[in-house]
Protein backbone atom coordinates (compact mmCIF):
# COMPACT_ATOMS: atom_id res chain seq x y z
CA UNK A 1 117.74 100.48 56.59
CA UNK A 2 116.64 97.03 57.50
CA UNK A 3 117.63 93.82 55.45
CA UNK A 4 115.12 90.99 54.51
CA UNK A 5 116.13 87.65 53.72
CA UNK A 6 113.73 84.83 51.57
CA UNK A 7 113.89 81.16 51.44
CA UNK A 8 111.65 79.10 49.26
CA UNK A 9 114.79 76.83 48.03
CA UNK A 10 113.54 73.69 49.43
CA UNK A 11 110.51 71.86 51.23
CA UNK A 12 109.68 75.21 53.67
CA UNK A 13 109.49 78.99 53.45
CA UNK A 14 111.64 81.31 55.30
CA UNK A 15 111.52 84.59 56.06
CA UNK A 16 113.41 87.29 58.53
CA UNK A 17 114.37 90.92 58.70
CA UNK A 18 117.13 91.82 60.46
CA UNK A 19 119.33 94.89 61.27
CA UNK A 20 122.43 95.02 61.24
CA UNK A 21 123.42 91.59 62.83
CA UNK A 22 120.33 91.44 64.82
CA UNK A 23 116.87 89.36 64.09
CA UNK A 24 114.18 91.48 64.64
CA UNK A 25 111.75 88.73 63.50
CA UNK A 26 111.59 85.85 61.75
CA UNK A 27 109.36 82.95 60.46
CA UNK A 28 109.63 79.33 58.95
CA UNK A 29 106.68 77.00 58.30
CA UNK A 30 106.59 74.01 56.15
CA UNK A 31 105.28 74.55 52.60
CA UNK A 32 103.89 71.19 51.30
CA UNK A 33 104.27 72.69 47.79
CA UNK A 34 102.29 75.99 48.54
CA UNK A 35 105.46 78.51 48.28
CA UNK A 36 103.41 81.18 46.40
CA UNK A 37 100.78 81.33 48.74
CA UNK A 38 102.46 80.84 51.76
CA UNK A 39 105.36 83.56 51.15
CA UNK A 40 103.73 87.10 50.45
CA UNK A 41 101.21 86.62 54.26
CA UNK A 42 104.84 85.91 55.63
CA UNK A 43 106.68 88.80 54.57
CA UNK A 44 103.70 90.84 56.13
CA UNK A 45 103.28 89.29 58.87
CA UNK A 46 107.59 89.46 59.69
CA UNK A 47 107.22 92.97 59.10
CA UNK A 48 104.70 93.98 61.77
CA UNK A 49 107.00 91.53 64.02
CA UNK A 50 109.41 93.71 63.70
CA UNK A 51 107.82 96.93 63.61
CA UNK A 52 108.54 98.30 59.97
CA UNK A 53 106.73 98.96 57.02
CA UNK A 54 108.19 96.97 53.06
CA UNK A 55 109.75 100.80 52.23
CA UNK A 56 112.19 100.60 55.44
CA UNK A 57 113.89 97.36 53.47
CA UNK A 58 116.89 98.82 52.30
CA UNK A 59 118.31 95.21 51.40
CA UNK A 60 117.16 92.22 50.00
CA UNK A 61 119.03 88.37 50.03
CA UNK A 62 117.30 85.16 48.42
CA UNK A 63 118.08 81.85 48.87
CA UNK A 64 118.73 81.46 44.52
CA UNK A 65 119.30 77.74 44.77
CA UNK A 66 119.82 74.68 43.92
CA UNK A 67 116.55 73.62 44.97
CA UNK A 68 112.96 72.49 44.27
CA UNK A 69 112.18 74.21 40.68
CA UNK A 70 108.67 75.97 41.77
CA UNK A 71 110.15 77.26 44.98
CA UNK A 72 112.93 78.86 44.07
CA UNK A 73 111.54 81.12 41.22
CA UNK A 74 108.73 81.93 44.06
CA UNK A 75 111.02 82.80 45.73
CA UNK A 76 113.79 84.92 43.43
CA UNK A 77 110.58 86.53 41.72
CA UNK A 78 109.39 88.26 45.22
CA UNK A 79 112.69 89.08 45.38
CA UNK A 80 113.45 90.81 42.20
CA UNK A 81 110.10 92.64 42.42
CA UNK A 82 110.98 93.80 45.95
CA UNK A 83 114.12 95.06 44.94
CA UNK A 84 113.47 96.72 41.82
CA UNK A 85 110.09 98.42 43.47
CA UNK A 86 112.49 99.67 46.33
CA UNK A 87 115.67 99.88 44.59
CA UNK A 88 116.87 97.96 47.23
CA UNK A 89 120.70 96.36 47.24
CA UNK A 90 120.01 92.49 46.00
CA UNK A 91 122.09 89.29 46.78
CA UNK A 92 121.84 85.82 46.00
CA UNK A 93 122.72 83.19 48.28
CA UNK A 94 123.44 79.56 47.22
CA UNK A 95 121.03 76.96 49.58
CA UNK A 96 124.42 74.75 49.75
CA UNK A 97 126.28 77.69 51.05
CA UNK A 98 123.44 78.58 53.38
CA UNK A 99 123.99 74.97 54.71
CA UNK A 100 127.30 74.42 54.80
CA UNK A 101 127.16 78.10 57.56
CA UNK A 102 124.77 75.90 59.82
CA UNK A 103 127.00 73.20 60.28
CA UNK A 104 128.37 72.96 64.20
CA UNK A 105 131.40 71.12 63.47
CA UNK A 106 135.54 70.87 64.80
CA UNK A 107 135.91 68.65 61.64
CA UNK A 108 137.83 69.78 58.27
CA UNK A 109 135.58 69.62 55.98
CA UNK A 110 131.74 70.31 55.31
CA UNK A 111 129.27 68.75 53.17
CA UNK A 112 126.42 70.46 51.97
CA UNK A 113 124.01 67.72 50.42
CA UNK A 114 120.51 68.50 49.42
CA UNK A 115 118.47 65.72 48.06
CA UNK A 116 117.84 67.06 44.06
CA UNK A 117 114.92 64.11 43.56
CA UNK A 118 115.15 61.60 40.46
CA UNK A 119 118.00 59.27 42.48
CA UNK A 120 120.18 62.62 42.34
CA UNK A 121 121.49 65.13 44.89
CA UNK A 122 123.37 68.59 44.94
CA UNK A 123 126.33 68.84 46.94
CA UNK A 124 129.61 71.28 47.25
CA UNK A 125 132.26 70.60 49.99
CA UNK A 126 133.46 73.93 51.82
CA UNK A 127 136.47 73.96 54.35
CA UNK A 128 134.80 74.07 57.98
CA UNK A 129 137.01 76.84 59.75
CA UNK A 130 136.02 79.91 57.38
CA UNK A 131 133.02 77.65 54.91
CA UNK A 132 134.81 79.00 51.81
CA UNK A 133 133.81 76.50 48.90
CA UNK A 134 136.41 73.72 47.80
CA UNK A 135 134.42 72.47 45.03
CA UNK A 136 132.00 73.29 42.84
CA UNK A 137 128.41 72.95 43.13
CA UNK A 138 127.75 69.39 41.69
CA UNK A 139 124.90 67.29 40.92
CA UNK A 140 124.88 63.22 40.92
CA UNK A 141 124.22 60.48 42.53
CA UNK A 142 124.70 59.65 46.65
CA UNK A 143 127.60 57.59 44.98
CA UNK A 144 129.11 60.10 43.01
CA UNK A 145 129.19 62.59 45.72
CA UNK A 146 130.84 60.16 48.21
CA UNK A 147 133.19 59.88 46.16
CA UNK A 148 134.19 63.14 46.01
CA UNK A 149 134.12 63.69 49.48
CA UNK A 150 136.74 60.24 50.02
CA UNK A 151 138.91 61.78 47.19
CA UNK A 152 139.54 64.84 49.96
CA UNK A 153 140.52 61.90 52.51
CA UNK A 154 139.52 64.28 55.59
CA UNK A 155 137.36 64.82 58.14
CA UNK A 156 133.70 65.76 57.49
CA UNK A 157 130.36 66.70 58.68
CA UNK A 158 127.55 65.93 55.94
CA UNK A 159 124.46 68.33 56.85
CA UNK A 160 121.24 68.98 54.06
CA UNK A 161 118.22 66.83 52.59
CA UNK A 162 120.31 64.67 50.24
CA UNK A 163 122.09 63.58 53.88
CA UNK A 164 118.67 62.53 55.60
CA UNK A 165 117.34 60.95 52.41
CA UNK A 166 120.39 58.66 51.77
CA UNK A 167 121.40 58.13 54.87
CA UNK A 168 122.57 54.59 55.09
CA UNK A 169 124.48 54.85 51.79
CA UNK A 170 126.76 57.79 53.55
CA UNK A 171 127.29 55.98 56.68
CA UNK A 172 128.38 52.99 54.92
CA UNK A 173 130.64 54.34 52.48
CA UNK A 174 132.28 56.95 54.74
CA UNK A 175 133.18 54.55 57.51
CA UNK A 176 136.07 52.79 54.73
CA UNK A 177 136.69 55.98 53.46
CA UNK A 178 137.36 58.79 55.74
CA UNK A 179 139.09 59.48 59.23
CA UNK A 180 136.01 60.70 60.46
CA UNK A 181 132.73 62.04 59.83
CA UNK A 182 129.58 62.89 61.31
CA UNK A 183 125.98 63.51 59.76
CA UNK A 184 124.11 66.51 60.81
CA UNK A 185 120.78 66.36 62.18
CA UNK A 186 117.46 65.95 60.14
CA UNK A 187 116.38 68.99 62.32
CA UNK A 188 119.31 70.96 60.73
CA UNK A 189 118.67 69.72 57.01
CA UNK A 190 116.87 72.70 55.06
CA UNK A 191 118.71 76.00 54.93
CA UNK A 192 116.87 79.27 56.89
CA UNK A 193 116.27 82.98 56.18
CA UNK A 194 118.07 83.67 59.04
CA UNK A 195 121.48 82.08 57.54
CA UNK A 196 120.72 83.94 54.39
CA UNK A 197 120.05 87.35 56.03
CA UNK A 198 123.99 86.68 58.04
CA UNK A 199 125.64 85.72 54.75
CA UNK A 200 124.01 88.33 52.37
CA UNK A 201 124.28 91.09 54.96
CA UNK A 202 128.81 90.33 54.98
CA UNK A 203 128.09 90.83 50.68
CA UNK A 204 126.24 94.29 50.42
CA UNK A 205 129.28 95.29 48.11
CA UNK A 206 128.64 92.55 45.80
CA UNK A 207 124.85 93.07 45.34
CA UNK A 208 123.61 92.74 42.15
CA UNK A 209 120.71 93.97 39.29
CA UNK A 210 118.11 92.46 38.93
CA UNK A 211 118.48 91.16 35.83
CA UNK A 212 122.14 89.52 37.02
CA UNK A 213 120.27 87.16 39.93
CA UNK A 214 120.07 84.22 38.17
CA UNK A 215 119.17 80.63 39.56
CA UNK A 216 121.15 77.91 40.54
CA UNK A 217 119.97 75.05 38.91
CA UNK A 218 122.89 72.29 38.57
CA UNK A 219 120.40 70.31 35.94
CA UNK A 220 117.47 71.19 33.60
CA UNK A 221 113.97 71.58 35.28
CA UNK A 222 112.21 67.69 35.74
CA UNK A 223 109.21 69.14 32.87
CA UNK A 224 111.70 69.24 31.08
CA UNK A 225 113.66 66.02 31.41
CA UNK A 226 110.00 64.51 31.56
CA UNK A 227 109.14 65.91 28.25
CA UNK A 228 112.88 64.72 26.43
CA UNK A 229 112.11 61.53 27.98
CA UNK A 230 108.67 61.16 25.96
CA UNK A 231 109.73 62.86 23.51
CA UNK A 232 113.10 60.29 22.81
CA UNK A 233 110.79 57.32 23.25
């Protein structure tokens, strides 16, 4: 049975099928906020890629956040249905894990940083030889999240959205702060089906119901921060 892997997490849509620890096809296109209608053409066409029909997915691993709101319940709802339809093993993978895997880096440390919009970002810090997470998933300001990377006092390599988008602020602050770092590419910045297909595929045993996927959101969704806002003033 083949495995399919979905990311709508952030600013593109992913999709691959792989089997076993191969990639028997794969695609990635930038969204521009049209996740739903980009994502069901792009499981179809991944699947004649690779030379299967939907009923030869056996399992199924999402991309479940943190993220843009709109993309990632695209995203986790194609999943679920698939799943359930199929009964189909299901796994969630975090976007800042997914990340923190496609960092190429000798240093000790890596920071997953995805830009969360509103002056805010998500970030967790995961050791760089085996990417188990050393801190929770957080979300704060640029500021707040340098920080927590200085408190650690070792070497890192920053990689995600949050890492293009405040660039400067990182590069400034790290140079007083840590032995060394580096900053990942802007090409490397938005995590990929492909990562998510790896990771889930290692976590069969730990697939869950449908009903236990839940998102990763870190904060409450901006309608509603918009509408407390109005509604407090």
């Amino acid at each position: 049975m083949k495995l399919m892997a979905i990311d709508t997490a952030l600013d593109a849509v992913s999709v691959c099928v792989t089997d076993g620890d191969r990639v028997l096809a794969n695609a990635e296109a930038k969204s521009d906020r049209r996740h739903g209608e980009m994502l069901t053409p792009m499981i179809h066409s991944v699947l004649r890629e690779a030379g299967c029909t939907v009923q030869d997915i056996g399992s199924i691993g999402v991309d479940i956040g943190p993220g843009l709101f709109t993309g990632m319940r695209v995203g986790i709802a194609t999943a679920k249905a698939m799943a359930e339809v199929l009964e189909a093993n299901l796994v969630g993978v975090s976007s800042l894990e997914a990340l923190a895997h496609q960092a190429d880096t000798e240093f000790d440390v890596v920071a997953a940083v995805i830009d969360a919009r509103r002056g805010e970002v998500f970030w967790s810090l995961h050791r760089a030889d085996d990417r188990e997470q050393v801190s929770s998933p957080r979300a704060g300001s640029a500021e707040e999240c340098l920080a927590s990377i200085a408190d650690r006092g070792q070497s890192v390599c920053l990689i995600g959205t949050g890492v293009a988008r405040y660039r400067q602020v990182f590069d400034d602050g790290l140079r007083l702060a840590v032995p060394d770092f580096e900053l990942a590419p802007d090409g490397l910045s938005t995590p990929t089906a492909t990562t998510v297909a790896a990771i889930a595929s290692s976590r069969l045993v730990d697939a869950v119901s449908v009903d236990e996927l839940v998102p990763m959101y870190l904060r409450a969704p901006d309608a509603e921060i918009n509408w407390l806002t109005r509604s407090g003033a």
